[in-house]
C-alpha atoms as a PDB file:
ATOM      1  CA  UNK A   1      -6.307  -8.588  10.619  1.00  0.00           C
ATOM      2  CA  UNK A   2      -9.241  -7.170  12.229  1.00  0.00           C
ATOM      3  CA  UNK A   3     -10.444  -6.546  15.486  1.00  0.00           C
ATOM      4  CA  UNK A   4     -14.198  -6.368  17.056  1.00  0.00           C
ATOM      5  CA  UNK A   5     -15.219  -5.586  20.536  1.00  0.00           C
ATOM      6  CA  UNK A   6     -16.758  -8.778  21.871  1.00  0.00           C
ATOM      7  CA  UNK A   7     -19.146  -6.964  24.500  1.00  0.00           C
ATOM      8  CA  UNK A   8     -21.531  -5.765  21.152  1.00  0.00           C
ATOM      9  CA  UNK A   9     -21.997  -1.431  20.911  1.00  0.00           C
ATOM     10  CA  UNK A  10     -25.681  -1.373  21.393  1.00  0.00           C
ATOM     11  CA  UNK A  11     -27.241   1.557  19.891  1.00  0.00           C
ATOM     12  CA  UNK A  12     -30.915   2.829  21.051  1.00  0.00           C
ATOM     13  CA  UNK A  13     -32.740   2.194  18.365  1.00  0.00           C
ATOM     14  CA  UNK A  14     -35.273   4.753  17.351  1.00  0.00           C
ATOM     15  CA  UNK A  15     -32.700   7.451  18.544  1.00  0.00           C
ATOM     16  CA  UNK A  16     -31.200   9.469  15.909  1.00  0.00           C
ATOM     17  CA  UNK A  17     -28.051  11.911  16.237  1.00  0.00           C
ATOM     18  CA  UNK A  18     -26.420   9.290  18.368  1.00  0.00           C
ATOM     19  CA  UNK A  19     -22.748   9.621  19.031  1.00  0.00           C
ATOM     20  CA  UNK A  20     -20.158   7.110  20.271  1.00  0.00           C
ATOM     21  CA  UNK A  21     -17.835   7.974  22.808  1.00  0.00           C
ATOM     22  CA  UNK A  22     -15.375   5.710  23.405  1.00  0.00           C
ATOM     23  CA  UNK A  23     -12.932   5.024  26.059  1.00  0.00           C
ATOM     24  CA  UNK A  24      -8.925   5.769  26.466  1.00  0.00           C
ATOM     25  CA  UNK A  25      -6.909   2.530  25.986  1.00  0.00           C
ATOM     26  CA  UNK A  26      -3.137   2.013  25.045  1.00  0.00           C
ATOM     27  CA  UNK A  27      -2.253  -0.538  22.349  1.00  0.00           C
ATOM     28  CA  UNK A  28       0.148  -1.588  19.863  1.00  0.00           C
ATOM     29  CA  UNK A  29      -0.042   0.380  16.704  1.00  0.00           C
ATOM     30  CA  UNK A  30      -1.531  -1.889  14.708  1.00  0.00           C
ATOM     31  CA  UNK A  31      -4.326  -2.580  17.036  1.00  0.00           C
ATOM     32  CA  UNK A  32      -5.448   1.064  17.012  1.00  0.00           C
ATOM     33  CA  UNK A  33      -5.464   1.433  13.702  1.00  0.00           C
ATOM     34  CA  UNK A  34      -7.863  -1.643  13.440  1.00  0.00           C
ATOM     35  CA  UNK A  35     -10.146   0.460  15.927  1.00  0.00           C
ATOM     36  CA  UNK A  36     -10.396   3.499  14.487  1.00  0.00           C
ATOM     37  CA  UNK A  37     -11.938   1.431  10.682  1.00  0.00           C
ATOM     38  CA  UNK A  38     -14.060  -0.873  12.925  1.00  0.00           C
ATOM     39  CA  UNK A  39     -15.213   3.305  14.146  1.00  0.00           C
ATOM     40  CA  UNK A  40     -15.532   4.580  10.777  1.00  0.00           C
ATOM     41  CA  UNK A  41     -17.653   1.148   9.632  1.00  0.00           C
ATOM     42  CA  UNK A  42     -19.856   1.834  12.147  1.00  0.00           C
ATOM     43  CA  UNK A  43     -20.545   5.062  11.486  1.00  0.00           C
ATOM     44  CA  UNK A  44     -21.192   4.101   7.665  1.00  0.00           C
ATOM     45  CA  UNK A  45     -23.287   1.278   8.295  1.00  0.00           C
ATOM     46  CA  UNK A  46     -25.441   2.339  11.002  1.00  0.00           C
ATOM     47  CA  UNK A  47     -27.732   5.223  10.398  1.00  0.00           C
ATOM     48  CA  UNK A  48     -28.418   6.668  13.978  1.00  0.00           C
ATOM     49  CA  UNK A  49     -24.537   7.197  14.309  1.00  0.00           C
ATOM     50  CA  UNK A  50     -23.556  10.663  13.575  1.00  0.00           C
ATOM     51  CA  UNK A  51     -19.876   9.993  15.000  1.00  0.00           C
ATOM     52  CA  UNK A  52     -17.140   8.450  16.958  1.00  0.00           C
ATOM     53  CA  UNK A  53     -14.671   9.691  19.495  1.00  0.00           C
ATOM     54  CA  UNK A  54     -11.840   8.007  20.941  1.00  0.00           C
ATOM     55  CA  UNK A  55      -8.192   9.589  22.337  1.00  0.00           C
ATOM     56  CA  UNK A  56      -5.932   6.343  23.025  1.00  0.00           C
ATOM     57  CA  UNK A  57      -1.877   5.713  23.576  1.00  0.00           C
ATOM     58  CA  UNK A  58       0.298   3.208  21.834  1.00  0.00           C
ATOM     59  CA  UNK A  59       2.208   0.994  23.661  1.00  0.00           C
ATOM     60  CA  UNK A  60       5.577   1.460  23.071  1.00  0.00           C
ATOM     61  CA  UNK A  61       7.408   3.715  20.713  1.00  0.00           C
ATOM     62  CA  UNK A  62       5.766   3.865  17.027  1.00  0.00           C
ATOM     63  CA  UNK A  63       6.316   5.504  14.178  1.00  0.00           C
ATOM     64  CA  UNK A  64       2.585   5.809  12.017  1.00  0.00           C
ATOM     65  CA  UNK A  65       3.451   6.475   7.871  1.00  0.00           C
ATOM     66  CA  UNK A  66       0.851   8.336   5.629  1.00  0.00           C
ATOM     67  CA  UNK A  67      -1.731   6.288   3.522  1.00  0.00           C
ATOM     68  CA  UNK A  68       0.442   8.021   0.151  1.00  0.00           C
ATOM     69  CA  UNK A  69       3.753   7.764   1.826  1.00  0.00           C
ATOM     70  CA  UNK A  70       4.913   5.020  -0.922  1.00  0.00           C
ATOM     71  CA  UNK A  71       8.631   4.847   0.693  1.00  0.00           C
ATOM     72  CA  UNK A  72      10.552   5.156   3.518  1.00  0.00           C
ATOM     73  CA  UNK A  73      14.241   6.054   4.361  1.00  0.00           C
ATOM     74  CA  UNK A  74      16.717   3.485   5.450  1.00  0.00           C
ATOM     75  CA  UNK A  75      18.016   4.541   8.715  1.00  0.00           C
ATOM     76  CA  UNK A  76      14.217   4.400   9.459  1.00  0.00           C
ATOM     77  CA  UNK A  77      14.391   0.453   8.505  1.00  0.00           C
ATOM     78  CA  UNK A  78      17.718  -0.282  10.430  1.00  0.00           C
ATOM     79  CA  UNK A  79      15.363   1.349  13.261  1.00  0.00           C
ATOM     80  CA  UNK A  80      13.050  -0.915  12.826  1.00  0.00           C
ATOM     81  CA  UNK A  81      14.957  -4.065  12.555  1.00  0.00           C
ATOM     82  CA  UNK A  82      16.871  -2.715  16.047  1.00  0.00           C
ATOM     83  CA  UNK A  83      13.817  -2.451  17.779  1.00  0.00           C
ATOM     84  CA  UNK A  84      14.342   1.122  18.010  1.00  0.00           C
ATOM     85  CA  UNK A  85      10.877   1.831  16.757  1.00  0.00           C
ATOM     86  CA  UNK A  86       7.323   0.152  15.717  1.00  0.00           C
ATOM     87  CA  UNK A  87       6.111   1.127  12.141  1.00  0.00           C
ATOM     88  CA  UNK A  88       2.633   0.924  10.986  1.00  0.00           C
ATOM     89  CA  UNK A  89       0.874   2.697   7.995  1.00  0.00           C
ATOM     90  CA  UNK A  90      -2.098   4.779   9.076  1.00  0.00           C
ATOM     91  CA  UNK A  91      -5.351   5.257   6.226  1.00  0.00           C
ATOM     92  CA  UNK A  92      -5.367   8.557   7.094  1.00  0.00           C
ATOM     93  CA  UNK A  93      -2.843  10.883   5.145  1.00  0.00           C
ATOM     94  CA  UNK A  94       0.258  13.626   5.395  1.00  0.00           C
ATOM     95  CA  UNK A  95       3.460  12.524   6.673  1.00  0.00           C
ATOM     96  CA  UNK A  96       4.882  10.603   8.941  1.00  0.00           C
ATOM     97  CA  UNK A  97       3.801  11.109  13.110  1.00  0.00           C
ATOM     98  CA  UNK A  98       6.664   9.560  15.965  1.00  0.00           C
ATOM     99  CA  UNK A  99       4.060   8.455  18.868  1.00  0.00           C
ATOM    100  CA  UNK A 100       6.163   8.717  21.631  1.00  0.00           C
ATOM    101  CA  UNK A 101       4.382  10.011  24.726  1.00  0.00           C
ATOM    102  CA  UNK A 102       1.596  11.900  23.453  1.00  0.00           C
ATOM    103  CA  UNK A 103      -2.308  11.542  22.879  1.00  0.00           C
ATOM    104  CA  UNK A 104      -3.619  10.401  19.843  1.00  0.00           C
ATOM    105  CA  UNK A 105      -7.192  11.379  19.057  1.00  0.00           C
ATOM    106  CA  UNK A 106      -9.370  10.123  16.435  1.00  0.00           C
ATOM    107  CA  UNK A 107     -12.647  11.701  15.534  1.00  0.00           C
ATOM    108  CA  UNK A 108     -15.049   9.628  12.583  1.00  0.00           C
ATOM    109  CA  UNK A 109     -18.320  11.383  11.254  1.00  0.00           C
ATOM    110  CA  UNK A 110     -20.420  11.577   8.418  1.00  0.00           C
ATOM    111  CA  UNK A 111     -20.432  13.452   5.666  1.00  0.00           C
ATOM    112  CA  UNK A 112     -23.381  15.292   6.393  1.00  0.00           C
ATOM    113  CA  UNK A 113     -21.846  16.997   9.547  1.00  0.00           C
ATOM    114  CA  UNK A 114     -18.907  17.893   7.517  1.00  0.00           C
ATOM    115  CA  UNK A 115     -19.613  21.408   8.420  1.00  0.00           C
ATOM    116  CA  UNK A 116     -20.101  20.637  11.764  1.00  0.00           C
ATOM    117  CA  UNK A 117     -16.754  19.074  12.193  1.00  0.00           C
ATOM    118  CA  UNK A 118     -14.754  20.651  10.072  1.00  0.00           C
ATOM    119  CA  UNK A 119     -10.649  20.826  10.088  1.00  0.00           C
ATOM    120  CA  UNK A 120     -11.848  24.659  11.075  1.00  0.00           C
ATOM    121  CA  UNK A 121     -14.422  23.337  13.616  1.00  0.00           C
ATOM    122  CA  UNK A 122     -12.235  20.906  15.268  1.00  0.00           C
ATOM    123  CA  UNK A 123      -9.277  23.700  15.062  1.00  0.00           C
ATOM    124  CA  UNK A 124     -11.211  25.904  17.328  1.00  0.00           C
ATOM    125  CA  UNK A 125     -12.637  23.156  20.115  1.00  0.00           C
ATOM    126  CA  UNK A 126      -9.064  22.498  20.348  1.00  0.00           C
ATOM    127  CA  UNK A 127      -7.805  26.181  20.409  1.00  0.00           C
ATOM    128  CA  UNK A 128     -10.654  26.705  22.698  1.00  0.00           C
ATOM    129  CA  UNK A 129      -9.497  23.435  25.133  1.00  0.00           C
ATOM    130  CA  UNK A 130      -6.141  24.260  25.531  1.00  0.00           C
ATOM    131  CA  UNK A 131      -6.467  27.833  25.824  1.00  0.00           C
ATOM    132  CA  UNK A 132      -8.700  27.098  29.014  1.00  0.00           C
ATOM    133  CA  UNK A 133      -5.231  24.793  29.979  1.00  0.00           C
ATOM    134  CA  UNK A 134      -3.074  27.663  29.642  1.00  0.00           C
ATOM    135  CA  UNK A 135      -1.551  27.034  26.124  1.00  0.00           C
ATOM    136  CA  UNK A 136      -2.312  29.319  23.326  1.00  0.00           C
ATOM    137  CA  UNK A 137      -2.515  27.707  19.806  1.00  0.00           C
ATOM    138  CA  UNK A 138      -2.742  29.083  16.155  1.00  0.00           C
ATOM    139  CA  UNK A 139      -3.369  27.959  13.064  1.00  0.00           C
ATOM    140  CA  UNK A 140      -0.261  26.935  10.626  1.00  0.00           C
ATOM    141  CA  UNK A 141       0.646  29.016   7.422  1.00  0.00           C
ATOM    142  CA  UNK A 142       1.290  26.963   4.546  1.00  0.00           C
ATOM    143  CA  UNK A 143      -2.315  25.848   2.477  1.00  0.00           C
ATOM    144  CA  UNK A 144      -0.844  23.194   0.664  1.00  0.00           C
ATOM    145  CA  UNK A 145       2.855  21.131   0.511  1.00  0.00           C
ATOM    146  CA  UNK A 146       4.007  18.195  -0.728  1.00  0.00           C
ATOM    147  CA  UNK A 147       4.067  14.962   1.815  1.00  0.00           C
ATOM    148  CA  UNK A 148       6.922  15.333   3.869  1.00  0.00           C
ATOM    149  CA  UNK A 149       9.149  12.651   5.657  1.00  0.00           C
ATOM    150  CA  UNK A 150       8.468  14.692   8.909  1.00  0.00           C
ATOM    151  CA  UNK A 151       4.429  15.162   9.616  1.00  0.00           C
ATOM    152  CA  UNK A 152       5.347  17.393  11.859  1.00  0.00           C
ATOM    153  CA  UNK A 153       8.186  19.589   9.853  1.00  0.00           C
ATOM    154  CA  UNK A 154       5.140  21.109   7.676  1.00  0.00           C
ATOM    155  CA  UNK A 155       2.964  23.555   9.916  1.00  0.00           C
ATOM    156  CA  UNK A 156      -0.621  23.176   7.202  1.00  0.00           C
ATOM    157  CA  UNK A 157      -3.374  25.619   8.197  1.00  0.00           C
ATOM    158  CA  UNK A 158      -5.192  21.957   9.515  1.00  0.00           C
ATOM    159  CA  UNK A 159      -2.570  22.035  12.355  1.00  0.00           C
ATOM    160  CA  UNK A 160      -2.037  23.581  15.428  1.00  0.00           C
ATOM    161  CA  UNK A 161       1.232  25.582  16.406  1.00  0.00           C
ATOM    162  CA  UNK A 162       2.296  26.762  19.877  1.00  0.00           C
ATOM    163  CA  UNK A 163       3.433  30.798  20.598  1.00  0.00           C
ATOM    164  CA  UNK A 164       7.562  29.551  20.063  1.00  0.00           C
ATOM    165  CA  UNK A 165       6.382  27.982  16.519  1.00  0.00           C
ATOM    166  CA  UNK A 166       6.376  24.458  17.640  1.00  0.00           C
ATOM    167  CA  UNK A 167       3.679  22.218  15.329  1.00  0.00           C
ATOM    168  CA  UNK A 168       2.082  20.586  18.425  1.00  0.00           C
ATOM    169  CA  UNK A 169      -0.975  19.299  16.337  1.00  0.00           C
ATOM    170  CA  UNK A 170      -0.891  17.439  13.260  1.00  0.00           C
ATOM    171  CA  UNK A 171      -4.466  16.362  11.746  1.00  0.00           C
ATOM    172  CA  UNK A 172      -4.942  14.020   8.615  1.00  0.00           C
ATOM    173  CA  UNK A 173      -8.602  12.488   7.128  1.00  0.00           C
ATOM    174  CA  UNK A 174      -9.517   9.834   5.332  1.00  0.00           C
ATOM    175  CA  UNK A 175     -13.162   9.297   3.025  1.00  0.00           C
ATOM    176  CA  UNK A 176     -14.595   6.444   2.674  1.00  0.00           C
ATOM    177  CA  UNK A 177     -18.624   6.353   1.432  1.00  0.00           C
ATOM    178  CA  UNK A 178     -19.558   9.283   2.528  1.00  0.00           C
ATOM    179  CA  UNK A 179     -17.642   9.360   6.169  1.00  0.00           C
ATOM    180  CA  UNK A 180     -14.604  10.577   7.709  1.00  0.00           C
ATOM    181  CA  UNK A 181     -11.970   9.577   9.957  1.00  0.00           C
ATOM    182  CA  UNK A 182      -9.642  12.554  11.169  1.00  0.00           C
ATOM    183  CA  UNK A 183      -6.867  11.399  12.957  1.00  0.00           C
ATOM    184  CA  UNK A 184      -4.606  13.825  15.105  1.00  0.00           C
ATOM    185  CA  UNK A 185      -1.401  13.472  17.443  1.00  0.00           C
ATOM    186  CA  UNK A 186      -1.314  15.856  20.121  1.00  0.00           C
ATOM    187  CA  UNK A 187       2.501  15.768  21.005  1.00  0.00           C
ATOM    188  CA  UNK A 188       2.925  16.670  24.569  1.00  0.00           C
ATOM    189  CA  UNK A 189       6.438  14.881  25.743  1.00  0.00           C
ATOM    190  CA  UNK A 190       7.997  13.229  22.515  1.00  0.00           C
ATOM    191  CA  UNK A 191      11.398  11.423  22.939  1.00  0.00           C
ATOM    192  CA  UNK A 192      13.889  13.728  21.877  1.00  0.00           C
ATOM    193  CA  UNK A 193      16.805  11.039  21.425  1.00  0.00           C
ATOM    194  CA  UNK A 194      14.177   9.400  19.110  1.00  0.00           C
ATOM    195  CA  UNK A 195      12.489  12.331  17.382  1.00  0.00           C
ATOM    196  CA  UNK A 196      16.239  13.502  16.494  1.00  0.00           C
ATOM    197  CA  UNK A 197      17.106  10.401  15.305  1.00  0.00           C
ATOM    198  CA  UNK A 198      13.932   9.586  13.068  1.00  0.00           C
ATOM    199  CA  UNK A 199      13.768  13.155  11.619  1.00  0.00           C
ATOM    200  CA  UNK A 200      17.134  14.684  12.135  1.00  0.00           C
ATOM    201  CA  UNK A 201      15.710  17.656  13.776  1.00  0.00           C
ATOM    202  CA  UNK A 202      14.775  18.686  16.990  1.00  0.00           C
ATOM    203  CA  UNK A 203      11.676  17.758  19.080  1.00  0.00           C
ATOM    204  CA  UNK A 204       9.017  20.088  20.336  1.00  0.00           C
ATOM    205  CA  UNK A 205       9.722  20.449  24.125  1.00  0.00           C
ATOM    206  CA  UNK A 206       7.388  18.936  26.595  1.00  0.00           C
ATOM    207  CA  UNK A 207       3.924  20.651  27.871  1.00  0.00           C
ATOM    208  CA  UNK A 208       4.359  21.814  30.882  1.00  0.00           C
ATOM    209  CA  UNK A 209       0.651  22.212  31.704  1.00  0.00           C
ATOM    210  CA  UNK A 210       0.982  20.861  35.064  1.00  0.00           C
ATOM    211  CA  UNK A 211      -1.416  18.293  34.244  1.00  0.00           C
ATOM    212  CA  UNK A 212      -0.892  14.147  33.171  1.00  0.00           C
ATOM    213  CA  UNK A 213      -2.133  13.059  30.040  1.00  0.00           C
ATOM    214  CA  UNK A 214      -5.090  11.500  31.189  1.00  0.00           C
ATOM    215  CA  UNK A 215      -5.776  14.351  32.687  1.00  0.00           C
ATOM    216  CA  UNK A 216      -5.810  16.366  29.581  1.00  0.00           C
ATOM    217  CA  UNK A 217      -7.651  13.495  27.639  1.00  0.00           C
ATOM    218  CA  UNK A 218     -10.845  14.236  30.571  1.00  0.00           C
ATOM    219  CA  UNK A 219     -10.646  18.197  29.677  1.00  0.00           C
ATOM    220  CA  UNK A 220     -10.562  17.656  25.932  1.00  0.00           C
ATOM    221  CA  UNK A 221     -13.835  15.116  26.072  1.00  0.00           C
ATOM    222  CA  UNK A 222     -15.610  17.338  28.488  1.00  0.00           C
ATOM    223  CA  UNK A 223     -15.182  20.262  26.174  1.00  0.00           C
ATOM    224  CA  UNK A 224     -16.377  18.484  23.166  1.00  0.00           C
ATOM    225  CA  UNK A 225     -19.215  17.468  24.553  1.00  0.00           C
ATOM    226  CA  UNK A 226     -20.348  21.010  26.073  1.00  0.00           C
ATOM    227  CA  UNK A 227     -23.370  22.555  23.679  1.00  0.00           C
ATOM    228  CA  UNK A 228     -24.194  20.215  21.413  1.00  0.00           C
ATOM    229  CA  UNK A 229     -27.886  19.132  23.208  1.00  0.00           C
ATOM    230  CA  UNK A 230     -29.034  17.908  19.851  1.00  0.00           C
ATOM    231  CA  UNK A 231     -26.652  15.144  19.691  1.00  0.00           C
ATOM    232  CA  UNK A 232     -27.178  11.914  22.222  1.00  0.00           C
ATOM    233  CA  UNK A 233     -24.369  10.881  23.376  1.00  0.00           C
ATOM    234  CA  UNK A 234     -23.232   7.574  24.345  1.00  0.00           C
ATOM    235  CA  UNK A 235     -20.025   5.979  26.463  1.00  0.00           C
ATOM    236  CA  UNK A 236     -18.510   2.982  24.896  1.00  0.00           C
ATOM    237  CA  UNK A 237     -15.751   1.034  27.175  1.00  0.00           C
ATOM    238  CA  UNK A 238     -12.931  -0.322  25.404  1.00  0.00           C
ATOM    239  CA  UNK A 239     -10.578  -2.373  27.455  1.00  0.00           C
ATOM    240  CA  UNK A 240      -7.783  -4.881  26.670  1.00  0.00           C
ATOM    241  CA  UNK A 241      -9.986  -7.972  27.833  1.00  0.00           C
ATOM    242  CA  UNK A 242     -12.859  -7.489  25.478  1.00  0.00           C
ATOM    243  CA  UNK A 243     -11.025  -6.957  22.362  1.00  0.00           C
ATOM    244  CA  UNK A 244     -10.910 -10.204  20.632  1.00  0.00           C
ATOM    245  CA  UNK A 245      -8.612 -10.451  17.013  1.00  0.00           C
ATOM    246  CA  UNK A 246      -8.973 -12.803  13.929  1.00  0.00           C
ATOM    247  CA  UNK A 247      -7.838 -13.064  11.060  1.00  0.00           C
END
């Protein structure tokens, strides 16, 4: 299945260094995954795009498995089949990521800004974000692990941890002709009845930031978008009306 925005992205042509910047939605899982290709096609196939940014929700509880995750445990299945959880396989890699109440971002660019938007790069605008929010974040430890069940049980230097050791970022890319597409779930209130029973561990506690999720998507796209005059930017709304599917 794939999905196109009726209402067609135009671009202004003759503009270079343009940049998509798309609009929060919520979504079933395997809508949003849909999205973020039709992103990373456009950002192949069109020249003047330099990259796409979109932070969206999933509606209801899902469960997103890595590209190389070739199997899954059982009690994850009977899960599924109680309509405990929603399971889709993301392209992106790593482990996998319970979306339960947090904000999923995904970021695609090409592979000529890889520099630019770095795991490192993006590390620090979201360092820098949150620290303005009142949460101080680090970089994890490890360099390299094997896939775990449990993105978020594996703290890579890619991710983001919170001052009581809490993963609260997990980022994962995929390439395709010369582009990226980072994905990365921000987990601000997971279910811990869920969390414990997909992972058999304990959940990171909420945020308590003050602020909604929304709220946090605004300050996160207005701090991207701060010093980077070279780059024309451009809003994109995404909405559930002018999404049309086909096989």
């Amino acid at each position: 299945m794939k999905i196109i925005i009726n209402k067609t992205t135009k671009l202004i042509l003759g503009i270079e260094n343009q940049a998509l910047i798309f609009s929060t939605n919520n979504l079933p899982g395997f809508d949003q995954m849909a999205l973020d290709l039709n992103s990373l096609d456009q950002t192949i196939s069109n020249p003047e795009i330099i990259l796409t940014l979109r932070f969206y929700y999933w509606t209801g509880d899902w469960l997103s498995i890595g590209y190389h995750q070739k199997e899954i445990p059982l009690h994850w299945e009977n899960l599924l089949l109680n309509g405990e959880i929603n399971i889709v396989r993301r392209p992106s890699g790593g482990g996998a990521v319970l979306h339960s109440g947090g904000i999923t971002y995904s970021l695609t660019f090409k592979k000529t800004y890889y520099k630019v938007l770095s795991y490192e790069m993006v590390n620090n605008w979201l360092i820098k974000s949150f620290r303005e929010l009142g949460l101080n974040l680090r970089c994890g430890n490890s360099r390299k692990s094997q896939i775990k069940t449990n993105c978020f049980g594996t703290s890579l230097i890619s991710d983001l941890v919170d001052h009581d050791g809490f993963k609260r970022i997990g980022s994962a890319q995929f390439r395709k002709k010369g582009a990226f597409l980072q994905h990365g779930e921000i987990q601000t209130n997971p279910s811990k009845d869920l969390w414990f029973k997909l992972f058999k561990e304990e959940a990171p506690p909420k945020l308590n930031l003050g602020l909604t999720n929304d709220e946090i998507v605004q300050h996160l796209r207005n701090s991207f978008l701060k010093n980077k005059s070279n780059i024309n930017f451009k809003n994109v709304e995404i909405n559930n009306k002018n999404i049309r599917k086909f096989s």
